[in-house]
Protein backbone atom coordinates (compact mmCIF):
# COMPACT_ATOMS: atom_id res chain seq x y z
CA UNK A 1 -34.15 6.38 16.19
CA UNK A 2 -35.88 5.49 12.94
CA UNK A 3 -35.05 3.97 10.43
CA UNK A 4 -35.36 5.46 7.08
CA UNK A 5 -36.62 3.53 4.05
CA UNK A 6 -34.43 1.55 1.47
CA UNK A 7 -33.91 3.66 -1.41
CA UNK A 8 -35.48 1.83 -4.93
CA UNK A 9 -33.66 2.55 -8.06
CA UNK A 10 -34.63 2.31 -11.44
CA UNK A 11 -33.32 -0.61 -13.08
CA UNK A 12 -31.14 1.00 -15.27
CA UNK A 13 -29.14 3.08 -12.81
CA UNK A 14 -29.13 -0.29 -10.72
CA UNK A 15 -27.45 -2.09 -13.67
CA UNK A 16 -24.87 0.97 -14.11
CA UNK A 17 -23.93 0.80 -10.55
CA UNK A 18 -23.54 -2.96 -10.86
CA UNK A 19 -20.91 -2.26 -13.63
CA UNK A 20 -19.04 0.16 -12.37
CA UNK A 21 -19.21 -2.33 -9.15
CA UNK A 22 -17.50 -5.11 -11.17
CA UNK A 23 -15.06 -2.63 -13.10
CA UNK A 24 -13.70 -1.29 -10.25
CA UNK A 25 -13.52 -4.82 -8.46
CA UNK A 26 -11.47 -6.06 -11.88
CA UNK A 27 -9.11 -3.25 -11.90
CA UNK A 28 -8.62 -3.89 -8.15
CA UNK A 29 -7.79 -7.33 -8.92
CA UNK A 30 -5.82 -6.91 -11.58
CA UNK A 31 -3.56 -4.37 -9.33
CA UNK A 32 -3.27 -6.83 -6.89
CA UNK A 33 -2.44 -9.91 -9.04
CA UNK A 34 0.60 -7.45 -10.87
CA UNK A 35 1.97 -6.59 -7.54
CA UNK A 36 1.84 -10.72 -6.39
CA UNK A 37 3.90 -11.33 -9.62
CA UNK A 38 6.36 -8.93 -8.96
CA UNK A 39 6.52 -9.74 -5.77
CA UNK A 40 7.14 -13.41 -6.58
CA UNK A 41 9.94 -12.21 -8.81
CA UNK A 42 11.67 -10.34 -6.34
CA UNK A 43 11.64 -13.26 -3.86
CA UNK A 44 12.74 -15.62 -6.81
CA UNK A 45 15.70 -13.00 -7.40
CA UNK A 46 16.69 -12.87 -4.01
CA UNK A 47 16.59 -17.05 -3.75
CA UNK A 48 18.92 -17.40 -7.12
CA UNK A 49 21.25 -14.59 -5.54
CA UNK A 50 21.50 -16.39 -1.98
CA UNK A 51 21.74 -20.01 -3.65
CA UNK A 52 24.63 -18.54 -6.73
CA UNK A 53 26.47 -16.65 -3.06
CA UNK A 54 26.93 -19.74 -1.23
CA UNK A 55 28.00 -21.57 -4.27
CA UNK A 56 30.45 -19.61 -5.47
CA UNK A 57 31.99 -19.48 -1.51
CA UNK A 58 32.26 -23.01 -1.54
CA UNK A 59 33.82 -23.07 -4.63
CA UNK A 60 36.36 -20.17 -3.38
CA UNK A 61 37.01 -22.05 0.01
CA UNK A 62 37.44 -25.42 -1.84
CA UNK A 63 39.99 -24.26 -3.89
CA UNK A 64 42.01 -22.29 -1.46
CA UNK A 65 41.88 -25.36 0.68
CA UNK A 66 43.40 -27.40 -1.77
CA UNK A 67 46.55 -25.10 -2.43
């Protein structure tokens, strides 16, 4: 099978290409570094609920045990 020849293109489509390249890569990122966040937040959220839980049933079991 042969190979066909690399295509040359003119510098200004080249540089074009190379920014819509690095917009789409920064809107990628961008996507990706929102959804981190929220995920962050959501595991933060879920930490404070566990930790404000357990503190408030040892409270509740304290104070019954003391009656």
């Amino acid at each position: 099978m042969e190979r066909e020849p690399d295509l040359t293109l003119p510098n200004d489509i080249r540089l074009r290409l190379n920014e819509q390249f690095s917009s789409d890569i920064d809107t990628r990122l961008k996507d990706l570094t929102l959804l981190v966040s929220l995920q962050e937040t959501e595991l933060s959220l879920l930490w404070l609920t566990l930790f404000a839980l357990t503190t408030y049933i040892i409270i509740k079991e304290h104070r019954n045990g003391t009656r």
